[in-house]
N, C-alpha and C. Protein backbone atom coordinates (compact mmCIF):
# COMPACT_ATOMS: atom_id res chain seq x y z
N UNK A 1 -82.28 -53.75 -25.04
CA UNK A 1 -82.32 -53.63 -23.59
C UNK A 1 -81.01 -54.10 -22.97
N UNK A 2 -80.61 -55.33 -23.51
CA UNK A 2 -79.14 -55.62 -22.95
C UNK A 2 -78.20 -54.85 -23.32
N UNK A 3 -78.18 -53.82 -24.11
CA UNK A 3 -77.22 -52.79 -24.65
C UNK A 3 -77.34 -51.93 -23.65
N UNK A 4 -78.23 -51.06 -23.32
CA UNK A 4 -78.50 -50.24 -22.56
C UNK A 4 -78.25 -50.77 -20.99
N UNK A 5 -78.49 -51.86 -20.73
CA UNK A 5 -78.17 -52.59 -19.38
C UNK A 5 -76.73 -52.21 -19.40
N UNK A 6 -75.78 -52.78 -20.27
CA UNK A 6 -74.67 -53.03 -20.08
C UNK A 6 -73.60 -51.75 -20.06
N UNK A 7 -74.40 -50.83 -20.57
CA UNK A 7 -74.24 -49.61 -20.84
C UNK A 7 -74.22 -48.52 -19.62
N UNK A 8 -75.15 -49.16 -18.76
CA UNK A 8 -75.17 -48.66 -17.86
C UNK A 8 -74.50 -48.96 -16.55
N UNK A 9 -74.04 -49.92 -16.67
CA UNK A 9 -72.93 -50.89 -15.65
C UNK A 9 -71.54 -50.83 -15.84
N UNK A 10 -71.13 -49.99 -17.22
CA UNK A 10 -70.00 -49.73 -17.39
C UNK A 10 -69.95 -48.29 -17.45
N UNK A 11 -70.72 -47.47 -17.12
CA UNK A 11 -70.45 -46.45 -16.76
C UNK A 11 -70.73 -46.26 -15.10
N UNK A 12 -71.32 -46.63 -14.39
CA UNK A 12 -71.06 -46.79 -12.75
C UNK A 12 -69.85 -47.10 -12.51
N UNK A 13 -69.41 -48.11 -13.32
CA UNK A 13 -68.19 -48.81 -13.07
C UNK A 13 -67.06 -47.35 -12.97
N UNK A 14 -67.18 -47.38 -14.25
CA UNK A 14 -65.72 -45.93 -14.59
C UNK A 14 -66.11 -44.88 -13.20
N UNK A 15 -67.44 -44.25 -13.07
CA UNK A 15 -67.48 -43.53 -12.38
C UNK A 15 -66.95 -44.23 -10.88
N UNK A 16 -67.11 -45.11 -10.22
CA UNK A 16 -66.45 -45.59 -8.79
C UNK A 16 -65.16 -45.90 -9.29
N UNK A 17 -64.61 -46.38 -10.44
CA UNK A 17 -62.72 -46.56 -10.41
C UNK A 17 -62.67 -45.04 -10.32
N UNK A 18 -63.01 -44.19 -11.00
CA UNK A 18 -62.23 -42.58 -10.89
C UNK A 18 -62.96 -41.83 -9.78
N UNK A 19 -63.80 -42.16 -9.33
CA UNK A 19 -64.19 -41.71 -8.14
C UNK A 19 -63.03 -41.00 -6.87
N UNK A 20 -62.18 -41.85 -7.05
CA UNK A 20 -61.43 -41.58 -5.18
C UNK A 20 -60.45 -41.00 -6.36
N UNK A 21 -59.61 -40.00 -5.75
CA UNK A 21 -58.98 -39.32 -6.07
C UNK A 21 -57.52 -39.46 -5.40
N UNK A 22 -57.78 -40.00 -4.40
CA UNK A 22 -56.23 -40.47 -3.30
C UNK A 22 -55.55 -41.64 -3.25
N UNK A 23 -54.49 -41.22 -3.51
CA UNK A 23 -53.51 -42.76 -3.77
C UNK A 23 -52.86 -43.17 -2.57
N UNK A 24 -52.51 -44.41 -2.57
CA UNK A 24 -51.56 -45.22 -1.31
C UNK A 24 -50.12 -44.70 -1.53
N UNK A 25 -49.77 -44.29 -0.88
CA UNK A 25 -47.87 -44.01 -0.71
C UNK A 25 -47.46 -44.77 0.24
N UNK A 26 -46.66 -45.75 0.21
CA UNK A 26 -45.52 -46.36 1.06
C UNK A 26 -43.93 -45.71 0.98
N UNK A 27 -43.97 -44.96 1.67
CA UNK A 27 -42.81 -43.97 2.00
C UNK A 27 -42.30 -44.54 3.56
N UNK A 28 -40.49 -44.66 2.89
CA UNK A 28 -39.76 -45.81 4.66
C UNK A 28 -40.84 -46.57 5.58
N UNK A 29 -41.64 -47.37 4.62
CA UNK A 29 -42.22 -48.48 5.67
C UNK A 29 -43.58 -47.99 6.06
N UNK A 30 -43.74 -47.39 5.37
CA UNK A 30 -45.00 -46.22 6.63
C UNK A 30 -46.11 -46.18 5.38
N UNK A 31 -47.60 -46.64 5.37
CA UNK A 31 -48.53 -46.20 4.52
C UNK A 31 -49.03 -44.97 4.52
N UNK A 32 -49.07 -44.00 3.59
CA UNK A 32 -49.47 -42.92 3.72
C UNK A 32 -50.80 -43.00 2.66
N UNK A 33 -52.15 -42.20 2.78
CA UNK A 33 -53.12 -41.78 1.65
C UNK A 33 -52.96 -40.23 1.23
N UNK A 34 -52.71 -39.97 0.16
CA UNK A 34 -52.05 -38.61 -0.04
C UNK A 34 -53.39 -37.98 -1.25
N UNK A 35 -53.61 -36.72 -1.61
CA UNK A 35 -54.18 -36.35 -2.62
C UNK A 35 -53.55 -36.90 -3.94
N UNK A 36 -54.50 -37.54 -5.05
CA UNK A 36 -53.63 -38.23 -6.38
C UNK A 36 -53.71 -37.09 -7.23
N UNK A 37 -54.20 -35.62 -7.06
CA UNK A 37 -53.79 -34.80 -8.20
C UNK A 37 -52.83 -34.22 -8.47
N UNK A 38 -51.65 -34.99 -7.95
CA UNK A 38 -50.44 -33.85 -7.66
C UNK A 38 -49.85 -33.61 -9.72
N UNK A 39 -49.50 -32.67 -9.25
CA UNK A 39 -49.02 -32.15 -11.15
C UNK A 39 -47.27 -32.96 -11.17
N UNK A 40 -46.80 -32.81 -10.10
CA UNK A 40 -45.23 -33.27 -10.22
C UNK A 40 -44.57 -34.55 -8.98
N UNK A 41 -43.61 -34.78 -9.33
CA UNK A 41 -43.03 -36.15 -8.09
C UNK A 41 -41.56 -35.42 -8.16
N UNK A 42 -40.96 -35.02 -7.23
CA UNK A 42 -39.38 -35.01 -6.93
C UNK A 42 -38.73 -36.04 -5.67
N UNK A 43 -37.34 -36.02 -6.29
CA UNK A 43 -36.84 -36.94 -5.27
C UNK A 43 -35.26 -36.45 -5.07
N UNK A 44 -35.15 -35.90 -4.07
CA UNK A 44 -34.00 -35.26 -4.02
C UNK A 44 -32.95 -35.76 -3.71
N UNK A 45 -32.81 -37.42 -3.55
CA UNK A 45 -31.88 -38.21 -3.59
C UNK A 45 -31.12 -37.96 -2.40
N UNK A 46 -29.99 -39.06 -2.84
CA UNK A 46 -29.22 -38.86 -1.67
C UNK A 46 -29.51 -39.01 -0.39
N UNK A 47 -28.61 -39.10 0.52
CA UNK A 47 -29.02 -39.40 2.07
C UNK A 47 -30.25 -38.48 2.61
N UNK A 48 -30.37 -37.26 1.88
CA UNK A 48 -31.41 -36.75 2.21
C UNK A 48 -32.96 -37.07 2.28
N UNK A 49 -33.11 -37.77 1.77
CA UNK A 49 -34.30 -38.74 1.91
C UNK A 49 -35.20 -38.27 1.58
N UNK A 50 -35.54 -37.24 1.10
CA UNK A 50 -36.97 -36.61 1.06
C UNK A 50 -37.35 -36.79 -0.64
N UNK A 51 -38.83 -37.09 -0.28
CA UNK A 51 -39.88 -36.74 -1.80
C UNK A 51 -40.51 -35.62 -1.92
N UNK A 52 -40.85 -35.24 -2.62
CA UNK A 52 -42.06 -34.23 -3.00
C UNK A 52 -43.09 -34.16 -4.46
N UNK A 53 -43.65 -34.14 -3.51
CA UNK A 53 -45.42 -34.16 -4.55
C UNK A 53 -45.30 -32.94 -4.64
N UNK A 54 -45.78 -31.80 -5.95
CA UNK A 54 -46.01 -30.79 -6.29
C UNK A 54 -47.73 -30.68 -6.94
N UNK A 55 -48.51 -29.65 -6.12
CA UNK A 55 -49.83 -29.84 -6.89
C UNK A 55 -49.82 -28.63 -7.25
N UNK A 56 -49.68 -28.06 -8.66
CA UNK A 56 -50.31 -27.00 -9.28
C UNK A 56 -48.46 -26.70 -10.27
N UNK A 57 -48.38 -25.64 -11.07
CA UNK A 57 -47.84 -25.42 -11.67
C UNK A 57 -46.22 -24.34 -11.64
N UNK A 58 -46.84 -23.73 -10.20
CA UNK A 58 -46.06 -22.69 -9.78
C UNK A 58 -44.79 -23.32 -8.92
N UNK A 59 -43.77 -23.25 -9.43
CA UNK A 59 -42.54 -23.39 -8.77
C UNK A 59 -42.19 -23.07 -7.35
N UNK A 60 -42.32 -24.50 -6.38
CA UNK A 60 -42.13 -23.85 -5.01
C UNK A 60 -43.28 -23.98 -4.20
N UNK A 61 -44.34 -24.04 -4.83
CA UNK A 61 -45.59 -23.74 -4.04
C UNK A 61 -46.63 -24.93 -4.61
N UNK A 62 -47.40 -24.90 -3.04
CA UNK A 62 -48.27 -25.94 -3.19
C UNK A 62 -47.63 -27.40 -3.32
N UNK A 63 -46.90 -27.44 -2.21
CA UNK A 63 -45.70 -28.48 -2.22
C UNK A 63 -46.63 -29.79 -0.88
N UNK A 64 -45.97 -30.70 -1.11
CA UNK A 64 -46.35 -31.74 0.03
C UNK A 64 -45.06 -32.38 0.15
N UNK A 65 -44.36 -32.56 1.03
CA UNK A 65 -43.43 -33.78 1.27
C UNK A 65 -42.91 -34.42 2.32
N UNK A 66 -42.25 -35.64 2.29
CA UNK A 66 -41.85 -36.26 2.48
C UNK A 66 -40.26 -36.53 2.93
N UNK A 67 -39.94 -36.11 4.67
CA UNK A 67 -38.43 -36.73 4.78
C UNK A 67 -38.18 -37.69 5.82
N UNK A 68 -37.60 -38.64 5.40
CA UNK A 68 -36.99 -39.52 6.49
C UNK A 68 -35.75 -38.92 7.08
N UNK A 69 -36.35 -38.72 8.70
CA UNK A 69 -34.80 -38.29 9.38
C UNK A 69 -34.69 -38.95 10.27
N UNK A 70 -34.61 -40.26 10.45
CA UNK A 70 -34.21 -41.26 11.21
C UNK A 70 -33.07 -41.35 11.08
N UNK A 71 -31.75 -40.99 10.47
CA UNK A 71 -30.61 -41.05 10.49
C UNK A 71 -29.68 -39.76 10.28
N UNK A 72 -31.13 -38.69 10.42
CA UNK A 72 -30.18 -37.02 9.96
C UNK A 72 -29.42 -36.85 10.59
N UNK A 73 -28.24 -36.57 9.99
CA UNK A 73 -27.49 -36.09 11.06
C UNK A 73 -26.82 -34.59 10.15
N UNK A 74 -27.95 -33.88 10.09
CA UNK A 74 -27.71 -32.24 9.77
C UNK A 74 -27.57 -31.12 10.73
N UNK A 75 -27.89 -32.24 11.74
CA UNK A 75 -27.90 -30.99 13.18
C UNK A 75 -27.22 -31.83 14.50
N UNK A 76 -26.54 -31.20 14.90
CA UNK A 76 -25.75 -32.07 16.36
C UNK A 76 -26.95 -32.37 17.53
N UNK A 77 -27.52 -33.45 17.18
CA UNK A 77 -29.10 -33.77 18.17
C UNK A 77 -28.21 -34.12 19.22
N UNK A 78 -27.01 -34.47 19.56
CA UNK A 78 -26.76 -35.36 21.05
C UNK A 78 -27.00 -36.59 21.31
N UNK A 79 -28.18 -36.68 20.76
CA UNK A 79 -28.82 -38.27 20.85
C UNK A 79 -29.82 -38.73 19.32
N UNK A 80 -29.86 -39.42 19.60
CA UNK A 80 -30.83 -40.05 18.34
C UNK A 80 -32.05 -39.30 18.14
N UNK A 81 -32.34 -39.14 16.64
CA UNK A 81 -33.17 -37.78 16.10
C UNK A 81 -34.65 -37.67 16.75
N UNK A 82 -35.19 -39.04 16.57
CA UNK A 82 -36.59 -39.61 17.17
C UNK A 82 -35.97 -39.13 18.51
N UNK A 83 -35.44 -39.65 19.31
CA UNK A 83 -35.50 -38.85 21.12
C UNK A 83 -35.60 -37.56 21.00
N UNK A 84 -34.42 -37.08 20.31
CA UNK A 84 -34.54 -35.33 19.76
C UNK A 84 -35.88 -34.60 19.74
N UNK A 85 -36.82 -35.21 19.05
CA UNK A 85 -37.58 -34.57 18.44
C UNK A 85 -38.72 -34.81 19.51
N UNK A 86 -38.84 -36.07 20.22
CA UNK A 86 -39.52 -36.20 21.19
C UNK A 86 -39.94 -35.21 22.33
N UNK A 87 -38.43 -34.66 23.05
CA UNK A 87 -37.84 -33.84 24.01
C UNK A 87 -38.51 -32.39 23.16
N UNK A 88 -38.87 -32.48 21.74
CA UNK A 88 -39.17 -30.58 21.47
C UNK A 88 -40.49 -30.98 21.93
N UNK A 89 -41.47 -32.26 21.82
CA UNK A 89 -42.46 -32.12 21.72
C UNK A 89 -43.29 -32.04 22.77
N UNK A 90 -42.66 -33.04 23.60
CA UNK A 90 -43.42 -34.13 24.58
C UNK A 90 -42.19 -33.50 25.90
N UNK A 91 -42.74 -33.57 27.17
CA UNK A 91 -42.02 -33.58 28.37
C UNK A 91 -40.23 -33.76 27.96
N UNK A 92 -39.31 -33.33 28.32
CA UNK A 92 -38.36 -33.69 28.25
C UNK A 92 -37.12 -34.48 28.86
N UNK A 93 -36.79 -35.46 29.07
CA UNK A 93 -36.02 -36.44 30.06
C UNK A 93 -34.33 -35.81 29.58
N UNK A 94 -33.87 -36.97 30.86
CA UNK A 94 -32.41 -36.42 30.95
C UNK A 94 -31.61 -37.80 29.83
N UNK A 95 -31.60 -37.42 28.07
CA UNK A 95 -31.26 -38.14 27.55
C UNK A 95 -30.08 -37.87 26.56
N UNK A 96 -29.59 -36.58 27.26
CA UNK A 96 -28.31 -36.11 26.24
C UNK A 96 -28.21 -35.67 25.23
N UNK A 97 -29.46 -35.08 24.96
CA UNK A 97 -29.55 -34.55 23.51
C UNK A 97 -29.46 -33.08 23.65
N UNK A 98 -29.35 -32.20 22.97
CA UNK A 98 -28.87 -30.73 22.66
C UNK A 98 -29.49 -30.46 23.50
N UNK A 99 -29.89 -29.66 24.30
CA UNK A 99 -30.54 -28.58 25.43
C UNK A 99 -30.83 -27.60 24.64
N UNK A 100 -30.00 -26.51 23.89
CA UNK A 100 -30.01 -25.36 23.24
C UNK A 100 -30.48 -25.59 21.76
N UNK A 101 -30.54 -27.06 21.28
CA UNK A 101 -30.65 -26.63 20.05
C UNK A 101 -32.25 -27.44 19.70
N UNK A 102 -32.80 -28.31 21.51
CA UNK A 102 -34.09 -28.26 21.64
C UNK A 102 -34.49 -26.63 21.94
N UNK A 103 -34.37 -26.34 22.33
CA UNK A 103 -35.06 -24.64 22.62
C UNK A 103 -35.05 -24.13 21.26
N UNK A 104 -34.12 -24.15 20.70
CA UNK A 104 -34.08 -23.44 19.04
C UNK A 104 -35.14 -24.29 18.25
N UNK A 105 -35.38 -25.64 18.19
CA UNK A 105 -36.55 -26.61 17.40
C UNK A 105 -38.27 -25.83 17.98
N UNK A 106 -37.86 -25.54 19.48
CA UNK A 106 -39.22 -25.44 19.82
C UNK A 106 -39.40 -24.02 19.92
N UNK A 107 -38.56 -23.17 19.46
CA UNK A 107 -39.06 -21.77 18.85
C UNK A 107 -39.46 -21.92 17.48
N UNK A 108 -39.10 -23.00 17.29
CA UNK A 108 -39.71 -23.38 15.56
C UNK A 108 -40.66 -23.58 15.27
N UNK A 109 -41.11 -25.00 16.05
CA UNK A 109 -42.24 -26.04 15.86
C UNK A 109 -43.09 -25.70 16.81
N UNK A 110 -43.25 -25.34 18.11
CA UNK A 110 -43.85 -25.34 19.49
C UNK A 110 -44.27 -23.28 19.84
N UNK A 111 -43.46 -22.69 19.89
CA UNK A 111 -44.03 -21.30 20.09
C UNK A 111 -44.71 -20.28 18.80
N UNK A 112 -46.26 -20.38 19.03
CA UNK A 112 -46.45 -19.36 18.21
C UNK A 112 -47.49 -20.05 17.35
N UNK A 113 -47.42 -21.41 17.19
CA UNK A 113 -47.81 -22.17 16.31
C UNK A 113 -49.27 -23.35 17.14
N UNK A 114 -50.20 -23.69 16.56
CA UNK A 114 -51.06 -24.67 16.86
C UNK A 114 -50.19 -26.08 16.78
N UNK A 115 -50.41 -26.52 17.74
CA UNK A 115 -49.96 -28.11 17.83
C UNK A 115 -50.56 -29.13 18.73
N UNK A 116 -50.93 -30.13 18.00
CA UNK A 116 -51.59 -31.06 18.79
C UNK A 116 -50.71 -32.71 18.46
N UNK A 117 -50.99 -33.32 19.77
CA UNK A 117 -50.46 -34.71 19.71
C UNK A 117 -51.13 -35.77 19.88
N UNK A 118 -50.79 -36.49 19.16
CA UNK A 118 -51.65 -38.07 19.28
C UNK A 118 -50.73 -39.54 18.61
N UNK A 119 -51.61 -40.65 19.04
CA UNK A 119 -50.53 -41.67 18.78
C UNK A 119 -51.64 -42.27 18.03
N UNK A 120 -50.84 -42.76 16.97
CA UNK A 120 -51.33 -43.90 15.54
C UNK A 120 -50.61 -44.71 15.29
N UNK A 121 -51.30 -46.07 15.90
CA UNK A 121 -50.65 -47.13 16.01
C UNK A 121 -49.22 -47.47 16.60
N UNK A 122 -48.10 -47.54 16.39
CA UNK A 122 -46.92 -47.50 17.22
C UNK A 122 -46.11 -46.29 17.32
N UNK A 123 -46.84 -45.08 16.86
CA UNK A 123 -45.93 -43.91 16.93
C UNK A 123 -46.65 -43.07 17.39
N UNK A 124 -45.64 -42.06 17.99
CA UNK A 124 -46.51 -40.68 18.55
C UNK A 124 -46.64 -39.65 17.50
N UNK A 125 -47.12 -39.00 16.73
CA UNK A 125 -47.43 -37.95 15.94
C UNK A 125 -47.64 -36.70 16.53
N UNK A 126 -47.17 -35.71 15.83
CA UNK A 126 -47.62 -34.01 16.49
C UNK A 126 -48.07 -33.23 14.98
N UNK A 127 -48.68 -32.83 15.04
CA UNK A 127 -48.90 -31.61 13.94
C UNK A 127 -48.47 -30.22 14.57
N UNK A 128 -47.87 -29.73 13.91
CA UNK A 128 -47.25 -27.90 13.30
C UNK A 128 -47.49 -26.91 13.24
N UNK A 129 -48.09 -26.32 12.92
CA UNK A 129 -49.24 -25.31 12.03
C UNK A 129 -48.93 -24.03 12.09
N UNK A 130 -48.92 -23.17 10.91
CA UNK A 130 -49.24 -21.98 11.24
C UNK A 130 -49.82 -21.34 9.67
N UNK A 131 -50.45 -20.38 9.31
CA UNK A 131 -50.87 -19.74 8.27
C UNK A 131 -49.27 -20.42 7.15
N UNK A 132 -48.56 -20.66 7.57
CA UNK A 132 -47.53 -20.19 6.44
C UNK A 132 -47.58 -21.76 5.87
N UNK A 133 -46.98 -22.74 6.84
CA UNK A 133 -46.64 -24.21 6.22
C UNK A 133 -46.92 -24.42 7.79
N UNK A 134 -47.33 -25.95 7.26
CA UNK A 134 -47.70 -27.38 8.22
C UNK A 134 -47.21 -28.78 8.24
N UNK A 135 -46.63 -28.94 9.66
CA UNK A 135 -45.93 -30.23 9.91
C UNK A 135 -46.64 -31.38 10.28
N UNK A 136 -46.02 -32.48 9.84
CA UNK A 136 -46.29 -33.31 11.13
C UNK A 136 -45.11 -34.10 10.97
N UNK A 137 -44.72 -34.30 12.16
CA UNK A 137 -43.92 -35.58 12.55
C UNK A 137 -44.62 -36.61 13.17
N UNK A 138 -44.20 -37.97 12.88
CA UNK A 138 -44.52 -39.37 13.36
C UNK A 138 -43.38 -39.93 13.90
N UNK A 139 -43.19 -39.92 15.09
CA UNK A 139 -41.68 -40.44 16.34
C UNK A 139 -42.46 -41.92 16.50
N UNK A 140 -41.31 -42.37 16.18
CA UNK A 140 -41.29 -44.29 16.45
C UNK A 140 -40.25 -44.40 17.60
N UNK A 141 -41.05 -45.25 18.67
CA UNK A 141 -39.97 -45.66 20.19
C UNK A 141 -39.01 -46.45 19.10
N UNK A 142 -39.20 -46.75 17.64
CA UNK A 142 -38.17 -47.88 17.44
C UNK A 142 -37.05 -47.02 16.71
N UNK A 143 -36.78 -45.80 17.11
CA UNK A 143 -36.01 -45.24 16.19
C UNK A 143 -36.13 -44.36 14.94
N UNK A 144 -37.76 -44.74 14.58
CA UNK A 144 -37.91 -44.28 13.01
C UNK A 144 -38.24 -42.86 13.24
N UNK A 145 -38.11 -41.50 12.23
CA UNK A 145 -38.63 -40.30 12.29
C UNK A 145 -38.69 -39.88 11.15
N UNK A 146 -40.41 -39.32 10.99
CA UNK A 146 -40.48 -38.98 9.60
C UNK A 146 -41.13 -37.59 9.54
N UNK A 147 -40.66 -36.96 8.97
CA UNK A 147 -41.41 -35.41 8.85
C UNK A 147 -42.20 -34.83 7.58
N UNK A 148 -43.54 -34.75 7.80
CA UNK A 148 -44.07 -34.53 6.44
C UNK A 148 -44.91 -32.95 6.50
N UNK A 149 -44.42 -32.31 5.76
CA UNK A 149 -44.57 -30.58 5.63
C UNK A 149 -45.42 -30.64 4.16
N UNK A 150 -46.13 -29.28 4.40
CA UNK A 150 -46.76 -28.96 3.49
C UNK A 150 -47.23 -27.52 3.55
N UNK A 151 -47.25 -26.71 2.27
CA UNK A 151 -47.35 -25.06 1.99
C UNK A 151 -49.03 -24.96 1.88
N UNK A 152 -50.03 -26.20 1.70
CA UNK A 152 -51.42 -25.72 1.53
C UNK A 152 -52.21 -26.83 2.70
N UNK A 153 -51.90 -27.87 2.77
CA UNK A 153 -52.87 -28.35 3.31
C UNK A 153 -53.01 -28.19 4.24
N UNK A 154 -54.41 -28.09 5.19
CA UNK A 154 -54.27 -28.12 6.11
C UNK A 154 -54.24 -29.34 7.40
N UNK A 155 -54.66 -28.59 8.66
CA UNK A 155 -54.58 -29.91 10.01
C UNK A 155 -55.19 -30.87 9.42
N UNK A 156 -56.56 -31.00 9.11
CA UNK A 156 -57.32 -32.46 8.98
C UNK A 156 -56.96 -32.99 7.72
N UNK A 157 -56.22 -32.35 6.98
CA UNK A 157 -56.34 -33.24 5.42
C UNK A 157 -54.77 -33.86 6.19
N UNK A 158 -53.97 -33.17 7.10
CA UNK A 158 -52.48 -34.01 6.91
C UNK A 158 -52.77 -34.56 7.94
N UNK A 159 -53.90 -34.86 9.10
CA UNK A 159 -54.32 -35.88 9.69
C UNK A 159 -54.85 -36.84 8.99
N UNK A 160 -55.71 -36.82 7.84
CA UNK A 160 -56.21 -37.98 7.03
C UNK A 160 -54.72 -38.44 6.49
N UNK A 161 -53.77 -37.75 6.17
CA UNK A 161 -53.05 -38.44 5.31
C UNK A 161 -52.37 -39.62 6.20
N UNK A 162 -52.10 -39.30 7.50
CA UNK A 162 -51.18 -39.87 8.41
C UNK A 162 -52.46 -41.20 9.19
N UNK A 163 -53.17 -41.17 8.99
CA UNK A 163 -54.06 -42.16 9.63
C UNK A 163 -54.12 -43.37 9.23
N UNK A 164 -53.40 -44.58 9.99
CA UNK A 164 -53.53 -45.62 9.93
C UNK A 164 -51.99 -46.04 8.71
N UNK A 165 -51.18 -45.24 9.36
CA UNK A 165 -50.14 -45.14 9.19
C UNK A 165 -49.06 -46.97 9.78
């Protein structure tokens, strides 16, 4: 009987450790819960900052990642990237940042596309969307900007991921 007891307490057990399937990511400061089946990890180094989780086998696809652009400077923003990105999203103030090359972001991110905004914990967040790939950015008043894209998931799974961020 104590065999079988014990037998049976170590298999509940295994089943609740492998149970959850989603791991903690701390990516620039920021907790993320991400899907844990990913097949691959890239890191494309360099100032570019970005990771990528790969889930499935096919090159390119079924991608999730990860960029810090709190310091991009790949595009002439005018002003600091977080204000930048603010001005595509949110009302726009008189803060010196591109005029033309906000209109070009928000033919990107903003026309054509589902987008919704909300704030989690000290940052404002927007999600992306369209059939093809899905954004979200998380804008920090303190400067920080992080952009996390993805080719499958959708709105609520990259809202779970970003929650409680």
């Amino acid at each position: 009987m104590l065999k079988l007891g014990l037998s049976v307490v170590l298999v509940l057990f295994s089943i609740n450790t492998f149970a959850k399937t989603d791991i903690e990511l701390t990516y620039s400061g920021l907790s993320f819960e991400i899907p844990g089946n990913f097949s691959m990890i890239g890191d494309a180094g360099g100032s570019q900052n970005i990771l990528i989780f790969r889930y499935g086998d096919e090159l390119g696809k079924r991608f999730l990642a990860f960029s810090d652009m709190t310091n991009d400077q790949t595009l002439s923003y005018g002003c600091p990237a977080s204000v930048f990105f603010k001005n595509v999203f949110f009302d726009g103030d008189d803060s010196g940042c591109d005029q033309d090359n906000i209109e070009i972001m928000q033919e990107s991110f903003v026309e054509g596309r589902k987008v919704e905004r909300w704030s989690e914990n000290d940052y404002s967040v927007v999600y992306s969307g369209d059939r093809e790939k899905s954004y979200i950015f998380i804008i920090g008043d303190n400067g920080k900007l992080v952009k996390v894209d993805s080719d499958f998931l959708e709105k609520e799974s990259l809202k779970k991921i970003v929650r409680g961020i």
